[in-house]
Protein backbone atom coordinates (compact mmCIF):
# COMPACT_ATOMS: atom_id res chain seq x y z
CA UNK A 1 47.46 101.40 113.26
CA UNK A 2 49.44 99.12 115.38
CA UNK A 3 49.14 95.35 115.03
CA UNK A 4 48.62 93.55 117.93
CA UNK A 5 50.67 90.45 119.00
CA UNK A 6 49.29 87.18 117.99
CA UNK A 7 47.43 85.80 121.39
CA UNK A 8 47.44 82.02 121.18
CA UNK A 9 48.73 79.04 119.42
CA UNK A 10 47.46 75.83 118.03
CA UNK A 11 48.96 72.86 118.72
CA UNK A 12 48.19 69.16 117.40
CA UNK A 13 48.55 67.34 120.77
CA UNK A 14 48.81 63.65 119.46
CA UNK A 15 51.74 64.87 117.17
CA UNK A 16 53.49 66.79 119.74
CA UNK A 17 53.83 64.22 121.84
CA UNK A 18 54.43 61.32 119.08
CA UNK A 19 57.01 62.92 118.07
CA UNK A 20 61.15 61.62 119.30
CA UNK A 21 62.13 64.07 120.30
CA UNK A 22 58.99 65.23 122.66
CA UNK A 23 59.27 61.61 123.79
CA UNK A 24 62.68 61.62 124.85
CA UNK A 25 62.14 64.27 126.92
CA UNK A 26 61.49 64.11 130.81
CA UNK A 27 58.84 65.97 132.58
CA UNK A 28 61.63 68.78 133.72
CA UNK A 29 62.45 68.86 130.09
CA UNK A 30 58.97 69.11 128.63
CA UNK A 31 57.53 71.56 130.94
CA UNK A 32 60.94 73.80 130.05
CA UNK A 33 60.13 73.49 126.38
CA UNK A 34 56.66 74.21 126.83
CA UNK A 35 57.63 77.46 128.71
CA UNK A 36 60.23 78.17 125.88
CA UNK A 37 57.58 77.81 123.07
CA UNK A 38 55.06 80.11 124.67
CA UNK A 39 58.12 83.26 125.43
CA UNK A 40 58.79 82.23 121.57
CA UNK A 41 54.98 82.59 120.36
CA UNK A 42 55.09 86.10 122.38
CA UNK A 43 58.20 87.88 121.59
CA UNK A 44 59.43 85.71 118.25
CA UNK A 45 62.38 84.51 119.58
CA UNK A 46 64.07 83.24 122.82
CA UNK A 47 67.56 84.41 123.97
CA UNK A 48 70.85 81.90 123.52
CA UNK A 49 71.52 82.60 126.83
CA UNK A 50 71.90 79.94 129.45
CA UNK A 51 71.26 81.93 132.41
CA UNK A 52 68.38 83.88 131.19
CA UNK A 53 67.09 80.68 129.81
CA UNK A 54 67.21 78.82 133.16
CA UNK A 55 65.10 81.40 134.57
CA UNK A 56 62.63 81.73 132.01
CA UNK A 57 62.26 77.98 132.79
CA UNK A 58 62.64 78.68 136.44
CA UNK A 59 65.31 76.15 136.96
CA UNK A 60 68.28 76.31 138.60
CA UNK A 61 72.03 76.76 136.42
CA UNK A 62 72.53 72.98 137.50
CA UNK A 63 69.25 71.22 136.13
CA UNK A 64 69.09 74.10 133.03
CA UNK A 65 72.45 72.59 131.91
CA UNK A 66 71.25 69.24 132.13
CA UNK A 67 67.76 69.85 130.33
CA UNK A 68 69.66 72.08 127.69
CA UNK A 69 71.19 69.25 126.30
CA UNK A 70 68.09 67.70 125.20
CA UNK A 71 66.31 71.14 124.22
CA UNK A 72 69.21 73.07 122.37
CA UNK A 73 68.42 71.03 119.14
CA UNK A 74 64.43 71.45 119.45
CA UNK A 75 65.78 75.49 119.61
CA UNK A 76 68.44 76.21 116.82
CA UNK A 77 70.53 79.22 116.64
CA UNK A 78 68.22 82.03 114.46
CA UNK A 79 70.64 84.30 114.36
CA UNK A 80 73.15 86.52 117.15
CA UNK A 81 71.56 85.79 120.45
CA UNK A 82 68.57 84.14 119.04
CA UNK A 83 67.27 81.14 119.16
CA UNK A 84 63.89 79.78 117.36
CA UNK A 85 61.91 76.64 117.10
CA UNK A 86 60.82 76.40 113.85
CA UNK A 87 57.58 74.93 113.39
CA UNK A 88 56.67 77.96 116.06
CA UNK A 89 58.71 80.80 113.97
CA UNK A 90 56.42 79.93 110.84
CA UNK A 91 53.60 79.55 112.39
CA UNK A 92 53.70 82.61 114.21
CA UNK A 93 54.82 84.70 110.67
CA UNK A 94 51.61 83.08 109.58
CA UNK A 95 49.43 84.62 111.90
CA UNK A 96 51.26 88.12 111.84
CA UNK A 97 50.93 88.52 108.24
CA UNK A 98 47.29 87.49 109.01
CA UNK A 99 46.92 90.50 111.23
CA UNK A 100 48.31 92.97 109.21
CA UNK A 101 46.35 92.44 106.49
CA UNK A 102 43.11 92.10 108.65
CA UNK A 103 44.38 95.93 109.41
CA UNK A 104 44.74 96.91 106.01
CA UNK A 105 41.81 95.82 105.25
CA UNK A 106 40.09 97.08 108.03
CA UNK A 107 41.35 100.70 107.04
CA UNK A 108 40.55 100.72 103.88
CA UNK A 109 36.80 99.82 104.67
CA UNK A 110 36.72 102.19 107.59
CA UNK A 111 37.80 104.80 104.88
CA UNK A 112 35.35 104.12 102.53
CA UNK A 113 32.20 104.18 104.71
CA UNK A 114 33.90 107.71 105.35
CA UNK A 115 33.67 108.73 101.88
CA UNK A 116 30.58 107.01 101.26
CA UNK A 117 28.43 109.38 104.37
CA UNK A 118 30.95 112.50 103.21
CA UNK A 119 29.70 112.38 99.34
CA UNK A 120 25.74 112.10 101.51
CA UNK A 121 26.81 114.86 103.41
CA UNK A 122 28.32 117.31 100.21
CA UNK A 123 24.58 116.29 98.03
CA UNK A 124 22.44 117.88 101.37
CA UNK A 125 21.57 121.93 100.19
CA UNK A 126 21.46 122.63 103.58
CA UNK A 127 23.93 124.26 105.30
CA UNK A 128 27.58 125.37 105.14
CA UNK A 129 29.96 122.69 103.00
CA UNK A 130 31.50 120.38 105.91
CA UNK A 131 35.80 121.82 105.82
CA UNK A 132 38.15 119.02 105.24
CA UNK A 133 39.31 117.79 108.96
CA UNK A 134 43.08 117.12 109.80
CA UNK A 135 41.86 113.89 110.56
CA UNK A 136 40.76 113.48 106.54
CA UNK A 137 44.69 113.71 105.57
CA UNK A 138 44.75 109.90 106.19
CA UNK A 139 47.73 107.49 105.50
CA UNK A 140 48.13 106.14 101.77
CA UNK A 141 47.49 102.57 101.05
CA UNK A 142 50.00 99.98 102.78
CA UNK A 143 51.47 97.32 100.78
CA UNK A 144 53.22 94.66 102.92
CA UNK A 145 55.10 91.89 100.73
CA UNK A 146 54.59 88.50 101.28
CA UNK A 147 57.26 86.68 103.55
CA UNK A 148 58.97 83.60 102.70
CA UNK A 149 59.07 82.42 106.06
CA UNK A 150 60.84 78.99 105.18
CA UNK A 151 63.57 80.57 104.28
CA UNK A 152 64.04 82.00 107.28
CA UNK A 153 65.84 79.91 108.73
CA UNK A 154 68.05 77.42 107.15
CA UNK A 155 69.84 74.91 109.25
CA UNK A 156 67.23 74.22 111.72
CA UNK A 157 65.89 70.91 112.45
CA UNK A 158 61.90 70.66 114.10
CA UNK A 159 59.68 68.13 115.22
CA UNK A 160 56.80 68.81 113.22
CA UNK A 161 57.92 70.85 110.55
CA UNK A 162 55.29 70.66 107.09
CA UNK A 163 57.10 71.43 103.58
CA UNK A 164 54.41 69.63 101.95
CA UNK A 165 53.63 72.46 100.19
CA UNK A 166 56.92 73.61 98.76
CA UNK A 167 56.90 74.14 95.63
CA UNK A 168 60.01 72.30 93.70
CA UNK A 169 62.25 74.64 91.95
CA UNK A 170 65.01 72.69 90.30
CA UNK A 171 66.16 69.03 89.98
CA UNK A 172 67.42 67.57 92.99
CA UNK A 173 71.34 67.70 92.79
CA UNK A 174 73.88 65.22 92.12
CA UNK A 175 74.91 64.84 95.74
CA UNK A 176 70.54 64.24 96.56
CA UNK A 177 70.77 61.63 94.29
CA UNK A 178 73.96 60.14 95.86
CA UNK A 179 72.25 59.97 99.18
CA UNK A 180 68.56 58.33 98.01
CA UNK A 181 70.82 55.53 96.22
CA UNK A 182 73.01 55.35 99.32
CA UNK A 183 69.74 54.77 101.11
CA UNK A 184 68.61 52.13 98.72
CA UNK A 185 71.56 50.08 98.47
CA UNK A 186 71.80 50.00 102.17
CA UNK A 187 68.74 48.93 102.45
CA UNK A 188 68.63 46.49 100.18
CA UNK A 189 71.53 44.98 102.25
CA UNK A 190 69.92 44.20 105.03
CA UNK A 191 66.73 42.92 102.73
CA UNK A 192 67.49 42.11 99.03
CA UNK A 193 63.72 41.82 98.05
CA UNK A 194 62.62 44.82 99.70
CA UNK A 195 60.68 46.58 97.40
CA UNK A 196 61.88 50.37 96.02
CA UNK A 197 60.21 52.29 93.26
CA UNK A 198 61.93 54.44 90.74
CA UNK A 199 59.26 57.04 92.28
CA UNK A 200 60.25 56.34 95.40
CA UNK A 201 63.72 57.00 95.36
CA UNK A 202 63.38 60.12 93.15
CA UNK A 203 61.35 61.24 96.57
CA UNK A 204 63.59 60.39 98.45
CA UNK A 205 66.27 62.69 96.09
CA UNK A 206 63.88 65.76 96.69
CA UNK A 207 63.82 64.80 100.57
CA UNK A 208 67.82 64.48 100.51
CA UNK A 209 67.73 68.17 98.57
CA UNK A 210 65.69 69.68 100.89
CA UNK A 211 67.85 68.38 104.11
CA UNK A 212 71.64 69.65 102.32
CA UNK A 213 69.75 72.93 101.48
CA UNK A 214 67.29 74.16 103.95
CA UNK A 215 68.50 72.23 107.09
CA UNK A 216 72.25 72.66 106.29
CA UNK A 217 73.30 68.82 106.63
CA UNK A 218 76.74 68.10 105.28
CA UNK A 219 76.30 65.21 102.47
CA UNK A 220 79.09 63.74 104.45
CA UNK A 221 76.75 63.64 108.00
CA UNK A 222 73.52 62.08 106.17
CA UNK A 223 75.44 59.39 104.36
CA UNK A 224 77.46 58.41 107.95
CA UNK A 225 73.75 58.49 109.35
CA UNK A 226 72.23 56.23 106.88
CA UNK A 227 74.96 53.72 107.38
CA UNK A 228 74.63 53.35 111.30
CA UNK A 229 71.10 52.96 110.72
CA UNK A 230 71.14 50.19 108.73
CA UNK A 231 73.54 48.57 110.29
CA UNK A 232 72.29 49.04 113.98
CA UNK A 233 69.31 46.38 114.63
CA UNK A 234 66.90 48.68 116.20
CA UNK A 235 67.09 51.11 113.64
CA UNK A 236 67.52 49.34 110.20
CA UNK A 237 63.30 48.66 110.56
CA UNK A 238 62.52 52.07 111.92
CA UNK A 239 64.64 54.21 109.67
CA UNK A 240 62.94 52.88 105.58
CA UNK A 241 62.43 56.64 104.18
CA UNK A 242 64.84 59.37 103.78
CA UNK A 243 61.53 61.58 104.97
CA UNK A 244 61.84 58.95 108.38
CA UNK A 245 65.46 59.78 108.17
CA UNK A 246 65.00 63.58 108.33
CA UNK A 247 62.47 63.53 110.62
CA UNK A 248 64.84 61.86 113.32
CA UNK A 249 67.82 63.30 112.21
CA UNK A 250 69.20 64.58 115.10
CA UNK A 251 67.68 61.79 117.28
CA UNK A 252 69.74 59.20 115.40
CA UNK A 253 72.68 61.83 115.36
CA UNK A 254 72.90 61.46 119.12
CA UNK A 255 72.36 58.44 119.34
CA UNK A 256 75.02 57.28 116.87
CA UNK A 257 77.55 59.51 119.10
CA UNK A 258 76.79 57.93 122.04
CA UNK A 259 76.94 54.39 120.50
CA UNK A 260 80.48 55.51 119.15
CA UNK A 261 81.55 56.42 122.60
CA UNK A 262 80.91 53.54 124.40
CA UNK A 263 82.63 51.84 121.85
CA UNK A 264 79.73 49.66 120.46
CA UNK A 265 78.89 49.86 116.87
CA UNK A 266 76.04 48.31 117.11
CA UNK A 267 73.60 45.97 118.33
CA UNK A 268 73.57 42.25 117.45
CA UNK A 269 72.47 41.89 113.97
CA UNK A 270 69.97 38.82 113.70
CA UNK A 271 69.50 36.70 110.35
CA UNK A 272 67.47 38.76 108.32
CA UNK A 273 65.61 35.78 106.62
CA UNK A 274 64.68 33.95 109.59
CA UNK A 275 61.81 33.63 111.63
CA UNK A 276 61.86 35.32 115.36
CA UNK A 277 61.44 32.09 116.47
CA UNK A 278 64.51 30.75 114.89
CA UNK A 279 66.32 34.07 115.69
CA UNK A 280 65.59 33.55 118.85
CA UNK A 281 67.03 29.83 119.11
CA UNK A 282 69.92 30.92 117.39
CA UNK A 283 70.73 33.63 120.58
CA UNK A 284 69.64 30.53 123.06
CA UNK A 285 72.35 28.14 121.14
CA UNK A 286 74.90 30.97 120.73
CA UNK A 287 74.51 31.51 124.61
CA UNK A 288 74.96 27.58 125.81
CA UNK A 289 78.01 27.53 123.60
């Protein structure tokens, strides 16, 4: 029996569009993601072409160029030719799976109501036995193994992506570790009572883990992130968690390039310890001068 395609989607509005990467996005850009998302919930994947890609979007080579730029890292290379959000890769596996089992289990009910009116039909003394039709000769049992659909696809970065529910499998490494204290100390820096649990930080390890395993971050690209975080004025309040840290990695990625490029390290870094109002005096003063 053939399964059928999975027809719709769900989609948590509030955190679509909370999320940095949806919000950094013009209305070109979102309505080309959208499209991309829904050719991605029908056929599984959408092609790494940039032609065929514009006119799925139904933009022109031109704007396509300039909207891919945003909306490559929302769709990360899957494999040759493929690319895949994926948030909408597992949550379409999800629903497959669902399917064929609802088939399965559909057969095998089907088959025995059959036997059920058959063994009715043999206990009746009248008439000829019923022949066994071709149609009896039916398929044997189908066993489908379960998918491990986050492992799918390591190296890929989303904007709503849930491993809340993955289970933890080993100690986080040495290099984790490395990154949660990195984290800490930097922290701690900028704020020297700031408050950090043991607990904490050990979370922060299992976050670190999960970002050098499953999303394929160098331990070399996290620390460099953490560090222009901390030190960049915006950022240093934003950026508290390693989970806030994955979340925007590639947001803070970019946005650390482009700093670098126009040759500015960094914002301004105010006193920590003062007041806004005294922060603010101390611009005023620093101005007159």
């Amino acid at each position: 029996m053939a399964i059928q395609k999975p027809e719709w989607f769900k989609i948590d509005a509030t955190k679509f569009l909370a999320d940095a990467q949806v919000d950094a996005m013009s209305t070109v850009e979102l309505g080309a993601c959208f499209r991309l998302l829904c050719r991605q919930w029908i056929d599984g994947s959408i092609p790494d072409d940039l032609h065929l890609l514009g006119r799925l979007c139904r933009l022109d080579a031109t704007s396509m160029g300039e909207a891919w730029i945003t909306l490559s890292p929302f769709f990360p290379v899957l494999e040759s030719g493929k690319r895949a959000n994926r948030f909408m890769w597992i949550e379409r596996e999800k629903i497959v799976a669902a399917l064929e089992r609802k088939s399965d289990e559909g057969t095998r009910a089907a088959r025995k109501r059959w036997n059920e009116v058959r063994k009715r039909l043999d206990a009746t003394p009248i008439g000829s036995p019923m022949p066994d039709p071709m149609q009896d000769q039916t398929r044997p049992e189908q066993t489908r193994p379960e998918k491990n659909s986050l492992s799918e696809l390591n190296g890929s970065s989303d904007v709503v992506a849930d491993l809340s529910k993955e289970k933890a499998t080993k100690e986080p490494s040495k290099d984790a570790n490395k990154l949660a204290a990195l984290l800490k100390a930097e922290i701690l820096k900028n704020k020297a009572d700031c408050k950090i649990t043991h607990k904490q930080e050990r979370s922060w390890a299992v976050t670190a883990e999960r970002m050098l395993r499953l999303d394929g971050r160098s331990q070399e690209r996290i620390a460099d992130v953490i560090r222009w975080a901390q030190h960049d004025e915006f950022e240093m309040s934003n950026v508290l968690s390693m989970d806030k840290l994955r979340k925007r990695f590639d947001q803070l990625e970019l946005k650390r390039g482009r700093s670098s490029g126009n040759g500015h390290a960094g914002a301004t870094r105010l006193p920590v310890a003062g007041s806004a109002v005294e922060n603010t005096l101390a611009l005023l003063k620093g101005g007159v001068q």
